[in-house]
PDB file of N, CA and C in Angstrom:
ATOM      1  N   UNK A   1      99.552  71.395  42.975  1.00  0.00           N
ATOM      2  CA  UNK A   1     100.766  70.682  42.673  1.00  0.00           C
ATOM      3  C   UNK A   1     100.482  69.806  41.453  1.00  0.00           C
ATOM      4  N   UNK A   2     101.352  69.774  40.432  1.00  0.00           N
ATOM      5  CA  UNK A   2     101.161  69.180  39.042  1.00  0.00           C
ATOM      6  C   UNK A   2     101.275  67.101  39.867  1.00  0.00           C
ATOM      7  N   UNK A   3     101.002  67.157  38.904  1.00  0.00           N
ATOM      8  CA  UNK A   3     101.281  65.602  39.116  1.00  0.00           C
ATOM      9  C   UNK A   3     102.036  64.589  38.798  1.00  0.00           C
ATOM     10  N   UNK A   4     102.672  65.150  38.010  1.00  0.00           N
ATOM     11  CA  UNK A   4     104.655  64.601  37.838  1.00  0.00           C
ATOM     12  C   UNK A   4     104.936  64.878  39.514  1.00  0.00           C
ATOM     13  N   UNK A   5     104.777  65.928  40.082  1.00  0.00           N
ATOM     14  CA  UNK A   5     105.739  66.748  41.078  1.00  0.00           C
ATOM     15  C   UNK A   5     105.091  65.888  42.512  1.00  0.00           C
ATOM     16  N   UNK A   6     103.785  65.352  42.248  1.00  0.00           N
ATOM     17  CA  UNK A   6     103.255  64.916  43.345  1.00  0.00           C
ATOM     18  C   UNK A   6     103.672  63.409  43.811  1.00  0.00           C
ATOM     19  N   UNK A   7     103.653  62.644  41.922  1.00  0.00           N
ATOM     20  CA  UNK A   7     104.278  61.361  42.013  1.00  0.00           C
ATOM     21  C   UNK A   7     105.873  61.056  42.757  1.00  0.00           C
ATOM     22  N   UNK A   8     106.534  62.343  42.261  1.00  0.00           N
ATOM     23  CA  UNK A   8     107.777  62.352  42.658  1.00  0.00           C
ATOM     24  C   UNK A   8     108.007  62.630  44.066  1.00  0.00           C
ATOM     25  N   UNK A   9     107.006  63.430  44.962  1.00  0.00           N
ATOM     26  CA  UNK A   9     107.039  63.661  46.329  1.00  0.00           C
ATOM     27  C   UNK A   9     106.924  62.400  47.075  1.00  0.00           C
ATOM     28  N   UNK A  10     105.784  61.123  46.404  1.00  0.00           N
ATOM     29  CA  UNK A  10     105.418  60.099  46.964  1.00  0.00           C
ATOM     30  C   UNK A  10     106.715  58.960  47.023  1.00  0.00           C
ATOM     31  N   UNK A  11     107.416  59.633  45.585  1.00  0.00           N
ATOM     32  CA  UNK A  11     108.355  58.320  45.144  1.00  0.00           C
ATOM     33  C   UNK A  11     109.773  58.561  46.536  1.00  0.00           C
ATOM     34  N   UNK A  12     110.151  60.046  46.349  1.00  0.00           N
ATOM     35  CA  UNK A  12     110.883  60.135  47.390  1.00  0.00           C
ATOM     36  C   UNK A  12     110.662  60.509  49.367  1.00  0.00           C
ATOM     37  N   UNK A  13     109.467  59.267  49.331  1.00  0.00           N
ATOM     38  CA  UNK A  13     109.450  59.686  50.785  1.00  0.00           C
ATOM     39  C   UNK A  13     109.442  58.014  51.168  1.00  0.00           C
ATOM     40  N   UNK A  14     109.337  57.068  49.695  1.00  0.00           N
ATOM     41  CA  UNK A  14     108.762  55.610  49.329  1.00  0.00           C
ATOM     42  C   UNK A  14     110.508  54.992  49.787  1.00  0.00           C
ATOM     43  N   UNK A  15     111.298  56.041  49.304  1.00  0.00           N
ATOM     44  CA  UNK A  15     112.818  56.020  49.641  1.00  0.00           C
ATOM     45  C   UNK A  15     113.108  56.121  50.494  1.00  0.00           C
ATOM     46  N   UNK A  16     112.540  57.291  51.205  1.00  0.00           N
ATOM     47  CA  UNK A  16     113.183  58.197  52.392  1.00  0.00           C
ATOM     48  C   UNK A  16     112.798  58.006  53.033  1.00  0.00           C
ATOM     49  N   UNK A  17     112.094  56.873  54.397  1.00  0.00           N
ATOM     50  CA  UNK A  17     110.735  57.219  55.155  1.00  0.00           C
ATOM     51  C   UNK A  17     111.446  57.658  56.282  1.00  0.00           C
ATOM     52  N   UNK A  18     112.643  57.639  56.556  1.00  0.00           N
ATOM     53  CA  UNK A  18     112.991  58.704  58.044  1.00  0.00           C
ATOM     54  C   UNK A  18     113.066  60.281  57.957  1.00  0.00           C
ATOM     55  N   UNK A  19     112.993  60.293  56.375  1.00  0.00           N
ATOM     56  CA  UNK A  19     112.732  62.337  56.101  1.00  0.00           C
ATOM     57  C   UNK A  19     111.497  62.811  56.691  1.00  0.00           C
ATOM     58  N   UNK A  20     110.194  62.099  56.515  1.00  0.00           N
ATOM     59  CA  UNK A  20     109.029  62.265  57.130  1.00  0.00           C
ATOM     60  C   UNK A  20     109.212  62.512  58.683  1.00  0.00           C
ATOM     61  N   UNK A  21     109.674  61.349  59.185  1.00  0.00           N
ATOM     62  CA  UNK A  21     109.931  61.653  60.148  1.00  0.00           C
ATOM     63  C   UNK A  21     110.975  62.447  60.992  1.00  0.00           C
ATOM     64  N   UNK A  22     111.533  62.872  60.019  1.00  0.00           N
ATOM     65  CA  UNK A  22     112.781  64.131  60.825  1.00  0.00           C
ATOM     66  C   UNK A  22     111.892  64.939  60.652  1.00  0.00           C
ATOM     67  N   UNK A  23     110.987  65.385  59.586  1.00  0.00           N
ATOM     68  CA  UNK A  23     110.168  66.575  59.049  1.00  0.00           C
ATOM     69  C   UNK A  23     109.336  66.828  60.594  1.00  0.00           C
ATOM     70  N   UNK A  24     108.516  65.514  60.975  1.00  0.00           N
ATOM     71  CA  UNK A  24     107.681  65.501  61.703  1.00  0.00           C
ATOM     72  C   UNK A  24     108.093  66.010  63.133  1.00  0.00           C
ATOM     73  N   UNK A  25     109.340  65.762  63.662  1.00  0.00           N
ATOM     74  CA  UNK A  25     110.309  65.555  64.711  1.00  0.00           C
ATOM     75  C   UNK A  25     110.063  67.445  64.863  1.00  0.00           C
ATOM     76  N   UNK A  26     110.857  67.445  63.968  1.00  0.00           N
ATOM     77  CA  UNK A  26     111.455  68.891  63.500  1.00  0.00           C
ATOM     78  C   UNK A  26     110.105  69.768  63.568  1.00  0.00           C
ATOM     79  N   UNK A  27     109.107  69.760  63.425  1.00  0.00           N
ATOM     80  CA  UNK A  27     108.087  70.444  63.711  1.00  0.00           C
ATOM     81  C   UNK A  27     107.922  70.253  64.990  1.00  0.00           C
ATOM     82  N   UNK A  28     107.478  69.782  65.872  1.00  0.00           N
ATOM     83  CA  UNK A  28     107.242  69.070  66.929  1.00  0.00           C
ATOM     84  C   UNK A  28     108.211  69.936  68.344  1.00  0.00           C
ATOM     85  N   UNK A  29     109.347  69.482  67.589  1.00  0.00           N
ATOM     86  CA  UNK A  29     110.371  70.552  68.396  1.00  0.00           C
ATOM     87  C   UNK A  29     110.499  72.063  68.365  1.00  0.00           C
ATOM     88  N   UNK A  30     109.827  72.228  67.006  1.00  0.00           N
ATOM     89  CA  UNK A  30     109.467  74.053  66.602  1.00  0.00           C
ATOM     90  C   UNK A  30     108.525  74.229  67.252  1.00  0.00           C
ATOM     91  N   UNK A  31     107.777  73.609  67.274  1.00  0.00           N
ATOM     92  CA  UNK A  31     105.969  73.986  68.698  1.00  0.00           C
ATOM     93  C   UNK A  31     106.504  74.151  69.821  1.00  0.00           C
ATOM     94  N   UNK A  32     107.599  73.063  70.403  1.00  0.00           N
ATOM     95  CA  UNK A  32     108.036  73.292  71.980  1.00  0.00           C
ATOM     96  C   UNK A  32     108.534  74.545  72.192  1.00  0.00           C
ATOM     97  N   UNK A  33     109.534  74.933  71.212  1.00  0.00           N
ATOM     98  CA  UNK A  33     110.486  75.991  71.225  1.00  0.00           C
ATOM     99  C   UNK A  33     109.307  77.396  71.132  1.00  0.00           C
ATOM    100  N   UNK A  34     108.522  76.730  70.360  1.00  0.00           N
ATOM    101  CA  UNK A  34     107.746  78.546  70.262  1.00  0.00           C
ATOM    102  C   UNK A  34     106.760  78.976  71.263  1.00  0.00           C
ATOM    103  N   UNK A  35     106.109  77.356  72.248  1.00  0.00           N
ATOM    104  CA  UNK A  35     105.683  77.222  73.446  1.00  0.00           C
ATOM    105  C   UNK A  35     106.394  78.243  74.924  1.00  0.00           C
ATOM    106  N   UNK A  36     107.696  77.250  74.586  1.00  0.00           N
ATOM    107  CA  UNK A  36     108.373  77.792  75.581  1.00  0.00           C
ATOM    108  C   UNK A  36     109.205  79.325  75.086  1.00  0.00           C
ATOM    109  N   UNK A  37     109.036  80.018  74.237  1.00  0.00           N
ATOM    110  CA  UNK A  37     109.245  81.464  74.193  1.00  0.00           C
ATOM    111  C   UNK A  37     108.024  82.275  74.427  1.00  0.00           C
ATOM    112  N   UNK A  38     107.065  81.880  74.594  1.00  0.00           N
ATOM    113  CA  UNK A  38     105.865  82.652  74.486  1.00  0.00           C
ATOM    114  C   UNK A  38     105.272  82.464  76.095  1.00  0.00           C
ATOM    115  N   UNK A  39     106.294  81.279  76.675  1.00  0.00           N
ATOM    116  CA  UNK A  39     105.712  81.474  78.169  1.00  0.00           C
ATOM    117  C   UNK A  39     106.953  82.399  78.627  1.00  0.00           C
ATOM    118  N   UNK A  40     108.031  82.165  78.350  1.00  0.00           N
ATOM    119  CA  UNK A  40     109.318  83.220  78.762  1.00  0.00           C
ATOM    120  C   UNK A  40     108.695  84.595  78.508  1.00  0.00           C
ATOM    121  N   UNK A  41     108.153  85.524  77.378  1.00  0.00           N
ATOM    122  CA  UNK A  41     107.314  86.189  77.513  1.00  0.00           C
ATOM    123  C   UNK A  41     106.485  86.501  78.104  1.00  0.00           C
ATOM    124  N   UNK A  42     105.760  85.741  78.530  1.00  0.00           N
ATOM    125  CA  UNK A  42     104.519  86.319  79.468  1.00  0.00           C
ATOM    126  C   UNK A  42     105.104  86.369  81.118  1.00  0.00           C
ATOM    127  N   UNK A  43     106.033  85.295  81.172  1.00  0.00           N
ATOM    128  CA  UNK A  43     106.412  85.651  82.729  1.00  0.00           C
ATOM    129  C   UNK A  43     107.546  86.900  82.715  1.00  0.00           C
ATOM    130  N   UNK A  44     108.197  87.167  81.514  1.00  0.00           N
ATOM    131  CA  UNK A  44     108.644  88.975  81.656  1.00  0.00           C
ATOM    132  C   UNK A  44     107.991  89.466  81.410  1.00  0.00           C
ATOM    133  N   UNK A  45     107.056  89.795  80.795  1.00  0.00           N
ATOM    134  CA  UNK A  45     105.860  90.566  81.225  1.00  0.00           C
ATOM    135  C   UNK A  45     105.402  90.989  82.330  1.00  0.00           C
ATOM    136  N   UNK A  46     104.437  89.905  82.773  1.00  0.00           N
ATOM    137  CA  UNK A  46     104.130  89.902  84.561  1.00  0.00           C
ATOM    138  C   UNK A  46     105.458  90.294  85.206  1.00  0.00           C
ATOM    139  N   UNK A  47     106.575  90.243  85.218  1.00  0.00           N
ATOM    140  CA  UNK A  47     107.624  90.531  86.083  1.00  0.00           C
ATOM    141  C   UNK A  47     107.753  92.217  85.882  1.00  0.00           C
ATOM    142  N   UNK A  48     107.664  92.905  84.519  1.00  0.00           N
ATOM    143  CA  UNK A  48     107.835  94.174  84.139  1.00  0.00           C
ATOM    144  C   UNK A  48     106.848  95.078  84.946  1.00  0.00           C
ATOM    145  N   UNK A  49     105.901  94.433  84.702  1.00  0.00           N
ATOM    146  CA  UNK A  49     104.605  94.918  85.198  1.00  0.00           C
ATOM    147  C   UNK A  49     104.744  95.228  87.053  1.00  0.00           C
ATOM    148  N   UNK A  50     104.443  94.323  87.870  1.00  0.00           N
ATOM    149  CA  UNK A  50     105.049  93.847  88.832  1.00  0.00           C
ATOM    150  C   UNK A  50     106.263  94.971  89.268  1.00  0.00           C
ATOM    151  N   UNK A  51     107.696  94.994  88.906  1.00  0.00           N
ATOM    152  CA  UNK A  51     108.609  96.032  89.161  1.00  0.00           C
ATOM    153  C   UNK A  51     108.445  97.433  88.646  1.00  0.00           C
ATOM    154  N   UNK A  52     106.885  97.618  87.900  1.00  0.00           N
ATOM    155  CA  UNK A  52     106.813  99.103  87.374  1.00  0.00           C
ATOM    156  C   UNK A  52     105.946  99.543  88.354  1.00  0.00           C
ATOM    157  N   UNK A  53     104.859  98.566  89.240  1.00  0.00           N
ATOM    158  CA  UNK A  53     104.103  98.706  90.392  1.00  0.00           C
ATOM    159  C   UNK A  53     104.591  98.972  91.781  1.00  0.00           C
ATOM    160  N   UNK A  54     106.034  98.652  91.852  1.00  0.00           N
ATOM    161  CA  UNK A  54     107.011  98.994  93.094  1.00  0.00           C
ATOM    162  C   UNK A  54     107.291  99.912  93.139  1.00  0.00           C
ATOM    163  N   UNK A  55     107.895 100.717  91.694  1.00  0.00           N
ATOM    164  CA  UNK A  55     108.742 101.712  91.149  1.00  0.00           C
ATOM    165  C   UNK A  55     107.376 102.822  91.481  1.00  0.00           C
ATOM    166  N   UNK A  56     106.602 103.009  90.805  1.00  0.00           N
ATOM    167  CA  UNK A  56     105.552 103.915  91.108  1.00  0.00           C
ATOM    168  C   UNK A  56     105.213 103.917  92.629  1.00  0.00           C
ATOM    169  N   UNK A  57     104.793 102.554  93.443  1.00  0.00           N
ATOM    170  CA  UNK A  57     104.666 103.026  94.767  1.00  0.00           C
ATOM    171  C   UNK A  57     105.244 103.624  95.586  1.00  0.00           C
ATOM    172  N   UNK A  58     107.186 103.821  94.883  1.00  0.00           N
ATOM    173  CA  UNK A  58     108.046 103.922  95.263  1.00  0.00           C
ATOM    174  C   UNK A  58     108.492 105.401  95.297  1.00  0.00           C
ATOM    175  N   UNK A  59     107.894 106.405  94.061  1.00  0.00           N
ATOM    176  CA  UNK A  59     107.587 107.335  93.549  1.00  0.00           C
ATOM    177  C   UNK A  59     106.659 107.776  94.395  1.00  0.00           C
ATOM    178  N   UNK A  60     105.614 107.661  95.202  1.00  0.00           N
ATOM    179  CA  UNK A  60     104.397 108.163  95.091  1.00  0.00           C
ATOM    180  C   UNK A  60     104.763 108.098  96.776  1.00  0.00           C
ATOM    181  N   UNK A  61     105.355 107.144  97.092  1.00  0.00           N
ATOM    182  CA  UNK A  61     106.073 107.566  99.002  1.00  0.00           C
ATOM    183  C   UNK A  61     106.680 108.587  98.932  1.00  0.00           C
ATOM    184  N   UNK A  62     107.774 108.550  98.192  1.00  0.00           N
ATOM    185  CA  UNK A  62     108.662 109.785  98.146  1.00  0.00           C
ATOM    186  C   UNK A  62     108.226 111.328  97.826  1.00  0.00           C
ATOM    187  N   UNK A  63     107.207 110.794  96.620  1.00  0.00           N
ATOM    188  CA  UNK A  63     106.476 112.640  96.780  1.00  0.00           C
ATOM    189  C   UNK A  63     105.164 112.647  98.234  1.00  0.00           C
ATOM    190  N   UNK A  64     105.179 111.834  98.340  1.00  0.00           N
ATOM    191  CA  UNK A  64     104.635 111.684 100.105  1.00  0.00           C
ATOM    192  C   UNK A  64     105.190 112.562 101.361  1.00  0.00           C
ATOM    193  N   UNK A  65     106.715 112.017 101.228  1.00  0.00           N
ATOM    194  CA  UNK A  65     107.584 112.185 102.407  1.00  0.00           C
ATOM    195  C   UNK A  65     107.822 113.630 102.017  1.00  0.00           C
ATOM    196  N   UNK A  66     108.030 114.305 100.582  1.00  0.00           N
ATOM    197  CA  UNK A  66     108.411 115.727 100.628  1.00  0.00           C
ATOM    198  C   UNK A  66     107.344 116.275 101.156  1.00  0.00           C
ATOM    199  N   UNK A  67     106.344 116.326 100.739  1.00  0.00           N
ATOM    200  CA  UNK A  67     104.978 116.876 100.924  1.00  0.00           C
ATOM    201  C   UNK A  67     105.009 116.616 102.361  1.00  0.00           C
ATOM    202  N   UNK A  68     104.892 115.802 103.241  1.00  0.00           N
ATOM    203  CA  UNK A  68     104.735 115.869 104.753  1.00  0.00           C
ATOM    204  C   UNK A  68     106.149 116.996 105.266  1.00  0.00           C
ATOM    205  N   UNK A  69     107.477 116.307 104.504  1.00  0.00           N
ATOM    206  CA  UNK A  69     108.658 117.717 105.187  1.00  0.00           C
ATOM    207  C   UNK A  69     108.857 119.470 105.209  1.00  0.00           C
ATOM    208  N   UNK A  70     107.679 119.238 103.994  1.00  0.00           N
ATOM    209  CA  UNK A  70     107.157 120.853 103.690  1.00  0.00           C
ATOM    210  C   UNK A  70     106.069 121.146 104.501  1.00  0.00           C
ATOM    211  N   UNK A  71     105.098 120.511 104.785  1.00  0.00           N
ATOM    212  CA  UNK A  71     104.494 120.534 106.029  1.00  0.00           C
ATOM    213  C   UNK A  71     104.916 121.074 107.120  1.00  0.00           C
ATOM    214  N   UNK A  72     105.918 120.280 107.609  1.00  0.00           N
ATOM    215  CA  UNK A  72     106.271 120.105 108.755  1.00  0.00           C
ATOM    216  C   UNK A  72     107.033 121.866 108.758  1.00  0.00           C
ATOM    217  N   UNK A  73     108.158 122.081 107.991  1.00  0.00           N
ATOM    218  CA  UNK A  73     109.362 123.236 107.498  1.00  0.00           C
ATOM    219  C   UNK A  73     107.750 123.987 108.189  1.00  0.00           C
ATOM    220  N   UNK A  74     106.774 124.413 107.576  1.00  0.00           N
ATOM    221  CA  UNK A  74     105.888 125.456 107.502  1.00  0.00           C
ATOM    222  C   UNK A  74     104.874 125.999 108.685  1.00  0.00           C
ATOM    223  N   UNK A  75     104.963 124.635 109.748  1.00  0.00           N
ATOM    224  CA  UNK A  75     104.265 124.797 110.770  1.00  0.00           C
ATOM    225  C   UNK A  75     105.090 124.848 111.714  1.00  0.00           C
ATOM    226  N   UNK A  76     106.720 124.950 111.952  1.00  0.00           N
ATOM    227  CA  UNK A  76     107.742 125.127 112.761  1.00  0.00           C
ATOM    228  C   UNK A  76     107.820 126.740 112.428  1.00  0.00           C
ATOM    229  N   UNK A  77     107.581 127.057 111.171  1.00  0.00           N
ATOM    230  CA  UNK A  77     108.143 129.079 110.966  1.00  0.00           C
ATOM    231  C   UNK A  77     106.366 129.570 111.689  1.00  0.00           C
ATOM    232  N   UNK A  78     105.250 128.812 111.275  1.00  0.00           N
ATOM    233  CA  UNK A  78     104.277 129.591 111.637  1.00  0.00           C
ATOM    234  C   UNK A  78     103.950 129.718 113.136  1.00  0.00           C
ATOM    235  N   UNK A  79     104.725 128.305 113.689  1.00  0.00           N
ATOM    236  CA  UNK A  79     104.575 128.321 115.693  1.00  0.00           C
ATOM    237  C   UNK A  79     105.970 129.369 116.084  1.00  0.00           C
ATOM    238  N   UNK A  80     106.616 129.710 115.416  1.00  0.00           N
ATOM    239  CA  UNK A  80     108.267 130.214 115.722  1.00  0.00           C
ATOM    240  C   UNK A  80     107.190 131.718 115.816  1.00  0.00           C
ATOM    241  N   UNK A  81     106.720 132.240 114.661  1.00  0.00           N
ATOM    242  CA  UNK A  81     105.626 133.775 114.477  1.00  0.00           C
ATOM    243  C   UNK A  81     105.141 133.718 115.616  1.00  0.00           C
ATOM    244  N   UNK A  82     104.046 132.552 115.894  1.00  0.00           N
ATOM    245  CA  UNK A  82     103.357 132.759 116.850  1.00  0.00           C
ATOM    246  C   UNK A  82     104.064 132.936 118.297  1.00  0.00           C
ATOM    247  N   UNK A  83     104.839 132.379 118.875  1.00  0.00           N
ATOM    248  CA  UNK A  83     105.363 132.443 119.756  1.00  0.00           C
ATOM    249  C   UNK A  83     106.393 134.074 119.572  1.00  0.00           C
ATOM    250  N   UNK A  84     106.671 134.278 118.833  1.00  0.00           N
ATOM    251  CA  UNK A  84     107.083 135.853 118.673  1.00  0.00           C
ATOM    252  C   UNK A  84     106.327 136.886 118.998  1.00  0.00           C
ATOM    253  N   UNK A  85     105.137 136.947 118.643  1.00  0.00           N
ATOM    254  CA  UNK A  85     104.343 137.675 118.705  1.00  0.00           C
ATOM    255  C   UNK A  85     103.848 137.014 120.310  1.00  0.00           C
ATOM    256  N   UNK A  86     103.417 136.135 121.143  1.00  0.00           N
ATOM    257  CA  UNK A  86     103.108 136.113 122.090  1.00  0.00           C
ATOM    258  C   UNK A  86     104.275 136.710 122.937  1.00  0.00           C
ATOM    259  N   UNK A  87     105.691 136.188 122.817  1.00  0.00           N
ATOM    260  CA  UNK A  87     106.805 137.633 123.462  1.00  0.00           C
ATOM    261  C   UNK A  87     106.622 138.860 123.223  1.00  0.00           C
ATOM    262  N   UNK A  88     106.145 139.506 122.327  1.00  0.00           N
ATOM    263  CA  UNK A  88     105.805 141.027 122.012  1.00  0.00           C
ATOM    264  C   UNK A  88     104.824 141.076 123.053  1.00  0.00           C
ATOM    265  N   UNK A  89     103.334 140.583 123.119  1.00  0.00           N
ATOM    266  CA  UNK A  89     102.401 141.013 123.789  1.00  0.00           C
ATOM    267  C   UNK A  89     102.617 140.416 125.057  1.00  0.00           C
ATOM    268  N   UNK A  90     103.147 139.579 125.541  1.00  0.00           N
ATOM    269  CA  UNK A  90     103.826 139.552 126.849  1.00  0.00           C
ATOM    270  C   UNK A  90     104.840 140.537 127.749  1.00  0.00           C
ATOM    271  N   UNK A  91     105.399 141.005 126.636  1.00  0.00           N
ATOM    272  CA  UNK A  91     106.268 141.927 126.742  1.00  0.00           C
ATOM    273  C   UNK A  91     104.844 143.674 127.075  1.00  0.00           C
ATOM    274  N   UNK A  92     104.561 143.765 126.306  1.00  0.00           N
ATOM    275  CA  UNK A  92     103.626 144.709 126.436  1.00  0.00           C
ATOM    276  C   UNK A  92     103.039 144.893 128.003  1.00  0.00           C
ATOM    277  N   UNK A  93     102.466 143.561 127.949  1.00  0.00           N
ATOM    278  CA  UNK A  93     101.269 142.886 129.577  1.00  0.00           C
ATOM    279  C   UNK A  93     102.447 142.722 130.709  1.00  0.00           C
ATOM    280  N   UNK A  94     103.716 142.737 130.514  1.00  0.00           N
ATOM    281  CA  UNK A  94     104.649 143.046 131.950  1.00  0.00           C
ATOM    282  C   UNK A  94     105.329 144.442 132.171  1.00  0.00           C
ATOM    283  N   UNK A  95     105.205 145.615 131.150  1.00  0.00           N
ATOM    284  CA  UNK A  95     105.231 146.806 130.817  1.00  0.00           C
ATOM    285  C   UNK A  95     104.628 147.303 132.760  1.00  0.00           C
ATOM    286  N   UNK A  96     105.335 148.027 133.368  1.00  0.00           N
ATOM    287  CA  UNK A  96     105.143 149.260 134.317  1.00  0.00           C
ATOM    288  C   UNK A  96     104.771 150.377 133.780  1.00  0.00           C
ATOM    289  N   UNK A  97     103.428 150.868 133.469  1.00  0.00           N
ATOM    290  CA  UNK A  97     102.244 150.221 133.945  1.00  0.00           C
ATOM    291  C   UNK A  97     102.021 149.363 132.093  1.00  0.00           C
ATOM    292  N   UNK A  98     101.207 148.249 132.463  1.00  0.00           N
ATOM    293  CA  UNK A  98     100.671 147.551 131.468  1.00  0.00           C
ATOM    294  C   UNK A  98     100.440 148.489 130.790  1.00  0.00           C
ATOM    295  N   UNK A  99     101.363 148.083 128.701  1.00  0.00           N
ATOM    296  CA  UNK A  99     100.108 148.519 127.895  1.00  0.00           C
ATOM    297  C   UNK A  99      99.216 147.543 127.070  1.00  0.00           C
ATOM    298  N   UNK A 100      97.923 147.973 127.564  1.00  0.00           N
ATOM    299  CA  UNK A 100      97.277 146.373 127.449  1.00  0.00           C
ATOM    300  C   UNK A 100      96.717 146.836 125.987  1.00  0.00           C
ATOM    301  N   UNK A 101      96.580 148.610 125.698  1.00  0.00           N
ATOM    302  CA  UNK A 101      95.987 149.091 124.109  1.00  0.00           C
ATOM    303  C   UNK A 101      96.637 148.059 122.854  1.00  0.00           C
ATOM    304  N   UNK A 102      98.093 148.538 123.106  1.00  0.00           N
ATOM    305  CA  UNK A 102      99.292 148.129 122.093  1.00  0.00           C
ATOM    306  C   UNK A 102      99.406 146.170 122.182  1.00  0.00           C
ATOM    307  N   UNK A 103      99.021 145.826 123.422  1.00  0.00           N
ATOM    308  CA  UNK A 103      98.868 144.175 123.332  1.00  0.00           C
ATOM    309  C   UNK A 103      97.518 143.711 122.540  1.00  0.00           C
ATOM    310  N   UNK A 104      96.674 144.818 123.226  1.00  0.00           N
ATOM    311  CA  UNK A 104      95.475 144.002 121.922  1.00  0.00           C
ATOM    312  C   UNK A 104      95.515 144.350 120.536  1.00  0.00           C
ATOM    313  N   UNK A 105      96.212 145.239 120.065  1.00  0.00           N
ATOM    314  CA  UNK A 105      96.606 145.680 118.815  1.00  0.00           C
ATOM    315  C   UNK A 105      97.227 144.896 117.967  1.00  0.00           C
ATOM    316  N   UNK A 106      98.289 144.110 118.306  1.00  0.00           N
ATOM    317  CA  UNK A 106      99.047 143.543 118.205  1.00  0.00           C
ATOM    318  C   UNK A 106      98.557 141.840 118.368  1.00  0.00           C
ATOM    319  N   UNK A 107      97.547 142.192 118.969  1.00  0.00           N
ATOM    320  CA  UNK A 107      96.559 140.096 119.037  1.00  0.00           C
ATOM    321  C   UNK A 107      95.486 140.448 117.586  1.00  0.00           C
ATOM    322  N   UNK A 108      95.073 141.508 117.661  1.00  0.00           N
ATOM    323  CA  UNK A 108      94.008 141.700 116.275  1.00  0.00           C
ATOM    324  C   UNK A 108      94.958 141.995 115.595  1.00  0.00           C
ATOM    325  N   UNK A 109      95.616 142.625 115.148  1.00  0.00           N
ATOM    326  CA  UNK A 109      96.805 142.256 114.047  1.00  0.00           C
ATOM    327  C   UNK A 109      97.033 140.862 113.529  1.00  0.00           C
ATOM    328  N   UNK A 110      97.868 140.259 115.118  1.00  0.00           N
ATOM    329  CA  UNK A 110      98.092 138.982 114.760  1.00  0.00           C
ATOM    330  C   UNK A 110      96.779 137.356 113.607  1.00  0.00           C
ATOM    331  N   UNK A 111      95.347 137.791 114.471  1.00  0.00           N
ATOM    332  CA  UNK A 111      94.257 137.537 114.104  1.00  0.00           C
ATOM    333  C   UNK A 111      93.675 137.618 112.460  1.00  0.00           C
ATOM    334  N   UNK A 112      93.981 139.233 112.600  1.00  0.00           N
ATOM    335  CA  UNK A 112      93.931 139.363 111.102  1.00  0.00           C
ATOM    336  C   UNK A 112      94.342 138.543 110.090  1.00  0.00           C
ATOM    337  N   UNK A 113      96.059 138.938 110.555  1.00  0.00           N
ATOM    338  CA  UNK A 113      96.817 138.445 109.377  1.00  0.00           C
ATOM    339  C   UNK A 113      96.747 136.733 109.463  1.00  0.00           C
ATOM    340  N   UNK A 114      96.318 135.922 110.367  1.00  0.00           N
ATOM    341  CA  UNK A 114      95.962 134.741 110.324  1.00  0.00           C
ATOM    342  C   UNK A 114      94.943 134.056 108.865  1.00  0.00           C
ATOM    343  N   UNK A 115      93.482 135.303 109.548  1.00  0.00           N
ATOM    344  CA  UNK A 115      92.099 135.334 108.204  1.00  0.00           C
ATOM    345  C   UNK A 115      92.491 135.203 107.270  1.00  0.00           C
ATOM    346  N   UNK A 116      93.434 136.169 106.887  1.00  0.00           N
ATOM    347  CA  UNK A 116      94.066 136.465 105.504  1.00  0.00           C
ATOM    348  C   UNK A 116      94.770 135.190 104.791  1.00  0.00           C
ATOM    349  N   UNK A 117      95.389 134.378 105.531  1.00  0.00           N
ATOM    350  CA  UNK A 117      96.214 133.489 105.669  1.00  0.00           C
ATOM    351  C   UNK A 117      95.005 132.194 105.014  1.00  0.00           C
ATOM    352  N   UNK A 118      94.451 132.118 106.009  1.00  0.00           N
ATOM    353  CA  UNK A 118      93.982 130.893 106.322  1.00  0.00           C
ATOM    354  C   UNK A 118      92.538 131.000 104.617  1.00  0.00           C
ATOM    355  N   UNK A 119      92.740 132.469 104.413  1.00  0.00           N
ATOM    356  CA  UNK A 119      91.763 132.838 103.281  1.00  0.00           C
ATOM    357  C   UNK A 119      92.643 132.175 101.878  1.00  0.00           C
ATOM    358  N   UNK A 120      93.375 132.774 101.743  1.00  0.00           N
ATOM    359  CA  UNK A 120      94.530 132.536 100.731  1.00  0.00           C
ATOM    360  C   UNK A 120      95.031 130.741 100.414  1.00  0.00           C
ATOM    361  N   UNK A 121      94.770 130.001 101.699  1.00  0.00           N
ATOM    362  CA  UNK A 121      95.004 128.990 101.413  1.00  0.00           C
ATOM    363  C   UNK A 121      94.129 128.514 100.836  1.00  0.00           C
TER     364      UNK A 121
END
């Protein structure tokens, strides 16, 4: 700063002395203000954070609950088979006279196609 410009800063504050202090004020109140936006920030933050941790747990039940109802759908058709096939070979084993060939045929069948099953998974 030249020194004409510096004398003149001194001369008008030698005038002014409540400009200093509005200057000073006025800063003072710009710190609070930028204080208190930067904590408003951080507590939406933590809050974002926080409701994106619900939202996902919230997500992660729900592909839960399908996954257990597909479960469930899959072991009602595979006991529904089984119990079909135990009427077939029941049916066979109350046959006049028993055919007990065609019932065990029909249990190693059943057996088989279980292996196969239980291979594949």
């Amino acid at each position: 700063m030249s020194d004409r410009r510096l004398a003149t800063s001194f001369r008008s504050r030698e005038r002014h002395p409540t400009a200093s202090v509005m200057v000073a004020s006025s800063l003072s109140l710009l710190n609070a203000v930028s204080a208190a936006i930067a904590i408003a920030s951080l507590l939406a933050y933590l809050f974002s954070i926080r409701a994106t941790a619900r939202n996902s747990a919230r997500d992660e039940a729900l592909a839960l609950a399908e996954t257990r109802a597909q479960t469930i759908i899959e072991l009602r058709r595979s006991v529904d088979d089984l119990v079909d096939a135990l009427v077939r070979v029941r049916g066979d084993l109350e046959e006049v006279p028993p055919d007990g060939e065609r019932a065990l045929v029909r249990i190693h069948r059943r057996v088989r196609d279980a292996e196969l099953c239980s291979r594949v998974d």
